[in-house]
C-alpha atoms as a PDB file:
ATOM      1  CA  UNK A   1       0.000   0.000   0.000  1.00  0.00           C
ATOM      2  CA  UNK A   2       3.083   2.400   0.731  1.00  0.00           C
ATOM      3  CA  UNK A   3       4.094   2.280  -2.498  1.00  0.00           C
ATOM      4  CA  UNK A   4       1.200   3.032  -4.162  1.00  0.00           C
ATOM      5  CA  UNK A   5       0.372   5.834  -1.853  1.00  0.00           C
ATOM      6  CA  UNK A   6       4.122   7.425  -2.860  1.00  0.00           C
ATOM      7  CA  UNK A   7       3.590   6.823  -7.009  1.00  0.00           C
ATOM      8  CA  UNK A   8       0.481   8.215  -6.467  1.00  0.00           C
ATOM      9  CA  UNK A   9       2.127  11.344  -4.322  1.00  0.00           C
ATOM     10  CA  UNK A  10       4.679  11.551  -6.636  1.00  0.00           C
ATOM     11  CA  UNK A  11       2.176  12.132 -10.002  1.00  0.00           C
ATOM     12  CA  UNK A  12       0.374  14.618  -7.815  1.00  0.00           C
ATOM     13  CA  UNK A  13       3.826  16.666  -7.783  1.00  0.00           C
ATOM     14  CA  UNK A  14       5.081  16.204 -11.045  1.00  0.00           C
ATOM     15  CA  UNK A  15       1.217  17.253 -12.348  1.00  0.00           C
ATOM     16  CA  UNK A  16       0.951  20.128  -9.923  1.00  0.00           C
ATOM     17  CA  UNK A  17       4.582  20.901 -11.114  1.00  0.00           C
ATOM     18  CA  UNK A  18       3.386  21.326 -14.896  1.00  0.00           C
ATOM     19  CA  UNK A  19       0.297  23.299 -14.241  1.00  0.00           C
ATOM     20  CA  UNK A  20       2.206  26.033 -12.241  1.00  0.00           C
ATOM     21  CA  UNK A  21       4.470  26.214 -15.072  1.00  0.00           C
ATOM     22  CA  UNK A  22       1.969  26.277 -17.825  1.00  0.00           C
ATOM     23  CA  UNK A  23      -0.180  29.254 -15.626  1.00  0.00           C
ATOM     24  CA  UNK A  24       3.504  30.636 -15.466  1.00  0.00           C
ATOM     25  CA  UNK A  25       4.424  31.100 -19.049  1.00  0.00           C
ATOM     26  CA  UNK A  26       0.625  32.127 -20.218  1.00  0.00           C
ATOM     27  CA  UNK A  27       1.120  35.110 -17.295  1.00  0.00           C
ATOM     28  CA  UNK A  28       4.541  35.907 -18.975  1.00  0.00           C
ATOM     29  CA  UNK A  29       3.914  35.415 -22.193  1.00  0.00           C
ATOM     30  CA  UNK A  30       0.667  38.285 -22.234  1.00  0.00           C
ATOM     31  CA  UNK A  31       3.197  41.073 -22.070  1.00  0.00           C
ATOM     32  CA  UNK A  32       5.335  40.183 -24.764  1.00  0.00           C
ATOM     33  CA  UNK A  33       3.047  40.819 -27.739  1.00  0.00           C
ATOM     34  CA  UNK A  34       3.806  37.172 -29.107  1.00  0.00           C
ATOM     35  CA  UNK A  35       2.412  36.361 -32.152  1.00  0.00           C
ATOM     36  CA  UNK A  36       4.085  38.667 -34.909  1.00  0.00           C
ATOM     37  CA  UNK A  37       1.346  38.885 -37.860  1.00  0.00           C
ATOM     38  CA  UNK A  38      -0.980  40.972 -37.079  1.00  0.00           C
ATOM     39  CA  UNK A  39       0.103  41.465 -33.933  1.00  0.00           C
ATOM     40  CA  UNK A  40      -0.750  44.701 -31.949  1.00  0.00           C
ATOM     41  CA  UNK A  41      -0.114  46.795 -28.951  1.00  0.00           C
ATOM     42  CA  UNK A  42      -1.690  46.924 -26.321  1.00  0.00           C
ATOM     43  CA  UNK A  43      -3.078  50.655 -27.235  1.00  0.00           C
ATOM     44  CA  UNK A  44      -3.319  49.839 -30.518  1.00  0.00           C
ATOM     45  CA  UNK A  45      -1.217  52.390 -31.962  1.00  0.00           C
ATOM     46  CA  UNK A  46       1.426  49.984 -33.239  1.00  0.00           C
ATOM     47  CA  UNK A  47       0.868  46.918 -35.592  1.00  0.00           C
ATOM     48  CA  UNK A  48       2.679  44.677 -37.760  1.00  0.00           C
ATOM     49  CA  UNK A  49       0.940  44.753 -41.197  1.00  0.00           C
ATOM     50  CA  UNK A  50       2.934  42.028 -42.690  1.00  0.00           C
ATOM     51  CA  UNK A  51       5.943  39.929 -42.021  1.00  0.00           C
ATOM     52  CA  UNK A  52       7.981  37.885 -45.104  1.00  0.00           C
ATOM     53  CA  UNK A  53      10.619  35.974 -43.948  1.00  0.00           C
ATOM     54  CA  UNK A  54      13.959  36.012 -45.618  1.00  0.00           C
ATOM     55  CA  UNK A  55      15.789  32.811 -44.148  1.00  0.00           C
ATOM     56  CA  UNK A  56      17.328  32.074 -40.697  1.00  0.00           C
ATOM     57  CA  UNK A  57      16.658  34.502 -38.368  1.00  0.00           C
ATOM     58  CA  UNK A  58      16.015  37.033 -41.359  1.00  0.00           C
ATOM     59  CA  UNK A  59      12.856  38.948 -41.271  1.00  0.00           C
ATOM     60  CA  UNK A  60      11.170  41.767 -43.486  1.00  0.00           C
ATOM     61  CA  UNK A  61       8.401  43.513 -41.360  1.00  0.00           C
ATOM     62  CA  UNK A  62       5.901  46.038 -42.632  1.00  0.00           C
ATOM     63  CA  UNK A  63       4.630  48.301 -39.324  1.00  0.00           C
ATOM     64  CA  UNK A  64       2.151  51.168 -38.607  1.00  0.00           C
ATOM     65  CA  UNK A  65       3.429  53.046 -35.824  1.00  0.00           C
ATOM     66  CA  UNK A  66       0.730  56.073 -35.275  1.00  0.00           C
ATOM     67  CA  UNK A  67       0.223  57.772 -38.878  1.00  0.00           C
ATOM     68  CA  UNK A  68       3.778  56.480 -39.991  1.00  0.00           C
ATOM     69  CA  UNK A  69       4.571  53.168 -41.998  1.00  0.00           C
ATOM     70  CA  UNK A  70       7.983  51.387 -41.714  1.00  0.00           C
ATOM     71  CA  UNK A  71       9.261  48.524 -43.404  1.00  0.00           C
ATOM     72  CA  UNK A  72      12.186  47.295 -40.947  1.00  0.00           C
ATOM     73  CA  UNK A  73      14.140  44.381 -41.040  1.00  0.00           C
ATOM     74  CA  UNK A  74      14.786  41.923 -38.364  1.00  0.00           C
ATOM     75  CA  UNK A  75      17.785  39.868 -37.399  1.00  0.00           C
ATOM     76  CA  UNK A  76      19.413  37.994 -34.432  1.00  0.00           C
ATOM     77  CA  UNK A  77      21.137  41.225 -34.196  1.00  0.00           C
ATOM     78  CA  UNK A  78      17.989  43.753 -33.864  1.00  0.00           C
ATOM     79  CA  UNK A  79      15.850  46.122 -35.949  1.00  0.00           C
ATOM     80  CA  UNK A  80      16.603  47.728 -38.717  1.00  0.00           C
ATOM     81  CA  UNK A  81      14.919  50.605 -40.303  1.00  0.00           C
ATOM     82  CA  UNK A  82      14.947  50.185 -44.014  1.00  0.00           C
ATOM     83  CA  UNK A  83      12.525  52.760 -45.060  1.00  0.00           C
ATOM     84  CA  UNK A  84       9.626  54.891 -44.107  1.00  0.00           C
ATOM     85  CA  UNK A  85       6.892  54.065 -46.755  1.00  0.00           C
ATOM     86  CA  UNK A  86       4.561  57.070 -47.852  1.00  0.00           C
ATOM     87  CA  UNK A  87       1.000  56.936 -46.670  1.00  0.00           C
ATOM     88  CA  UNK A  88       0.212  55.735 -49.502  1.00  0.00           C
ATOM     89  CA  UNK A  89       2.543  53.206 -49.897  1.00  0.00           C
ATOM     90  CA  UNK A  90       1.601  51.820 -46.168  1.00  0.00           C
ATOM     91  CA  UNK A  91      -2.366  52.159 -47.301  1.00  0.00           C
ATOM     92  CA  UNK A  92      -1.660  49.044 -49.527  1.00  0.00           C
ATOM     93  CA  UNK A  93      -1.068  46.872 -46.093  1.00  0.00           C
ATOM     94  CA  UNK A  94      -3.981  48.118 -44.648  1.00  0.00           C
ATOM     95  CA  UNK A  95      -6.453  46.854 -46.788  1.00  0.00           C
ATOM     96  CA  UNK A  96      -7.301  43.207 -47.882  1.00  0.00           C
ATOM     97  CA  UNK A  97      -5.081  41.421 -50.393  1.00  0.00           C
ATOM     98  CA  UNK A  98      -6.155  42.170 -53.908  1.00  0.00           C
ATOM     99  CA  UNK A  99      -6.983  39.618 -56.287  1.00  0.00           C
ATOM    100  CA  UNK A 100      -4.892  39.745 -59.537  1.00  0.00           C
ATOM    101  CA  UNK A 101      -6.733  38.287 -62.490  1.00  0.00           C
ATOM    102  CA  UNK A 102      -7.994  34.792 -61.083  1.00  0.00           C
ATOM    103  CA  UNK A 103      -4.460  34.140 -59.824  1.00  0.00           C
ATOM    104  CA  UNK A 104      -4.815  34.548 -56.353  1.00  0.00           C
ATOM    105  CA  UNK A 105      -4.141  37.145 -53.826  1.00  0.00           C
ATOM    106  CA  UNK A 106      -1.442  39.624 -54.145  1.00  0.00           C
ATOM    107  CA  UNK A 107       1.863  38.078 -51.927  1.00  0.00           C
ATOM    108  CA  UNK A 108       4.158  40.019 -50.463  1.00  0.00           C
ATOM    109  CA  UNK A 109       7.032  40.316 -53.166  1.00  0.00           C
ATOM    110  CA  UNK A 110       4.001  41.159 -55.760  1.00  0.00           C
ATOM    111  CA  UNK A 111       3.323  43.862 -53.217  1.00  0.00           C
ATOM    112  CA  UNK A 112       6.881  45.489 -52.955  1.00  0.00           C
ATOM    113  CA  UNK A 113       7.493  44.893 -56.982  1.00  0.00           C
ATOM    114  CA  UNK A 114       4.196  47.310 -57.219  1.00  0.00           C
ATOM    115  CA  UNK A 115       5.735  49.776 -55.053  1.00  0.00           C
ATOM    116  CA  UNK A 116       9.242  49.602 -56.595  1.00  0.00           C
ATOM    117  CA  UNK A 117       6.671  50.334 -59.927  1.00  0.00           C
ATOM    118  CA  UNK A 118       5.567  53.554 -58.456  1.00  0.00           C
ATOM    119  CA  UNK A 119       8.945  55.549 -57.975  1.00  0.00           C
END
Protein backbone atom coordinates (compact mmCIF):
# COMPACT_ATOMS: atom_id res chain seq x y z
CA UNK A 1 0.00 0.00 0.00
CA UNK A 2 3.08 2.40 0.73
CA UNK A 3 4.09 2.28 -2.50
CA UNK A 4 1.20 3.03 -4.16
CA UNK A 5 0.37 5.83 -1.85
CA UNK A 6 4.12 7.43 -2.86
CA UNK A 7 3.59 6.82 -7.01
CA UNK A 8 0.48 8.22 -6.47
CA UNK A 9 2.13 11.34 -4.32
CA UNK A 10 4.68 11.55 -6.64
CA UNK A 11 2.18 12.13 -10.00
CA UNK A 12 0.37 14.62 -7.81
CA UNK A 13 3.83 16.67 -7.78
CA UNK A 14 5.08 16.20 -11.04
CA UNK A 15 1.22 17.25 -12.35
CA UNK A 16 0.95 20.13 -9.92
CA UNK A 17 4.58 20.90 -11.11
CA UNK A 18 3.39 21.33 -14.90
CA UNK A 19 0.30 23.30 -14.24
CA UNK A 20 2.21 26.03 -12.24
CA UNK A 21 4.47 26.21 -15.07
CA UNK A 22 1.97 26.28 -17.82
CA UNK A 23 -0.18 29.25 -15.63
CA UNK A 24 3.50 30.64 -15.47
CA UNK A 25 4.42 31.10 -19.05
CA UNK A 26 0.62 32.13 -20.22
CA UNK A 27 1.12 35.11 -17.29
CA UNK A 28 4.54 35.91 -18.98
CA UNK A 29 3.91 35.42 -22.19
CA UNK A 30 0.67 38.28 -22.23
CA UNK A 31 3.20 41.07 -22.07
CA UNK A 32 5.33 40.18 -24.76
CA UNK A 33 3.05 40.82 -27.74
CA UNK A 34 3.81 37.17 -29.11
CA UNK A 35 2.41 36.36 -32.15
CA UNK A 36 4.08 38.67 -34.91
CA UNK A 37 1.35 38.89 -37.86
CA UNK A 38 -0.98 40.97 -37.08
CA UNK A 39 0.10 41.47 -33.93
CA UNK A 40 -0.75 44.70 -31.95
CA UNK A 41 -0.11 46.80 -28.95
CA UNK A 42 -1.69 46.92 -26.32
CA UNK A 43 -3.08 50.66 -27.23
CA UNK A 44 -3.32 49.84 -30.52
CA UNK A 45 -1.22 52.39 -31.96
CA UNK A 46 1.43 49.98 -33.24
CA UNK A 47 0.87 46.92 -35.59
CA UNK A 48 2.68 44.68 -37.76
CA UNK A 49 0.94 44.75 -41.20
CA UNK A 50 2.93 42.03 -42.69
CA UNK A 51 5.94 39.93 -42.02
CA UNK A 52 7.98 37.88 -45.10
CA UNK A 53 10.62 35.97 -43.95
CA UNK A 54 13.96 36.01 -45.62
CA UNK A 55 15.79 32.81 -44.15
CA UNK A 56 17.33 32.07 -40.70
CA UNK A 57 16.66 34.50 -38.37
CA UNK A 58 16.01 37.03 -41.36
CA UNK A 59 12.86 38.95 -41.27
CA UNK A 60 11.17 41.77 -43.49
CA UNK A 61 8.40 43.51 -41.36
CA UNK A 62 5.90 46.04 -42.63
CA UNK A 63 4.63 48.30 -39.32
CA UNK A 64 2.15 51.17 -38.61
CA UNK A 65 3.43 53.05 -35.82
CA UNK A 66 0.73 56.07 -35.28
CA UNK A 67 0.22 57.77 -38.88
CA UNK A 68 3.78 56.48 -39.99
CA UNK A 69 4.57 53.17 -42.00
CA UNK A 70 7.98 51.39 -41.71
CA UNK A 71 9.26 48.52 -43.40
CA UNK A 72 12.19 47.30 -40.95
CA UNK A 73 14.14 44.38 -41.04
CA UNK A 74 14.79 41.92 -38.36
CA UNK A 75 17.78 39.87 -37.40
CA UNK A 76 19.41 37.99 -34.43
CA UNK A 77 21.14 41.23 -34.20
CA UNK A 78 17.99 43.75 -33.86
CA UNK A 79 15.85 46.12 -35.95
CA UNK A 80 16.60 47.73 -38.72
CA UNK A 81 14.92 50.60 -40.30
CA UNK A 82 14.95 50.18 -44.01
CA UNK A 83 12.52 52.76 -45.06
CA UNK A 84 9.63 54.89 -44.11
CA UNK A 85 6.89 54.07 -46.75
CA UNK A 86 4.56 57.07 -47.85
CA UNK A 87 1.00 56.94 -46.67
CA UNK A 88 0.21 55.73 -49.50
CA UNK A 89 2.54 53.21 -49.90
CA UNK A 90 1.60 51.82 -46.17
CA UNK A 91 -2.37 52.16 -47.30
CA UNK A 92 -1.66 49.04 -49.53
CA UNK A 93 -1.07 46.87 -46.09
CA UNK A 94 -3.98 48.12 -44.65
CA UNK A 95 -6.45 46.85 -46.79
CA UNK A 96 -7.30 43.21 -47.88
CA UNK A 97 -5.08 41.42 -50.39
CA UNK A 98 -6.16 42.17 -53.91
CA UNK A 99 -6.98 39.62 -56.29
CA UNK A 100 -4.89 39.74 -59.54
CA UNK A 101 -6.73 38.29 -62.49
CA UNK A 102 -7.99 34.79 -61.08
CA UNK A 103 -4.46 34.14 -59.82
CA UNK A 104 -4.81 34.55 -56.35
CA UNK A 105 -4.14 37.14 -53.83
CA UNK A 106 -1.44 39.62 -54.14
CA UNK A 107 1.86 38.08 -51.93
CA UNK A 108 4.16 40.02 -50.46
CA UNK A 109 7.03 40.32 -53.17
CA UNK A 110 4.00 41.16 -55.76
CA UNK A 111 3.32 43.86 -53.22
CA UNK A 112 6.88 45.49 -52.95
CA UNK A 113 7.49 44.89 -56.98
CA UNK A 114 4.20 47.31 -57.22
CA UNK A 115 5.74 49.78 -55.05
CA UNK A 116 9.24 49.60 -56.59
CA UNK A 117 6.67 50.33 -59.93
CA UNK A 118 5.57 53.55 -58.46
CA UNK A 119 8.94 55.55 -57.98
Amino acid sequence: MEPILSAVSLLAVVLLVLAGAWLFTRWAGRGLGLGLAGGSSRSGRIRVLDRADLGRERTLLVVRAGERYLLLGSTSAGLSLLAELSREEGELWEKPLEKQEGKGPLEFTALMQRLREKK
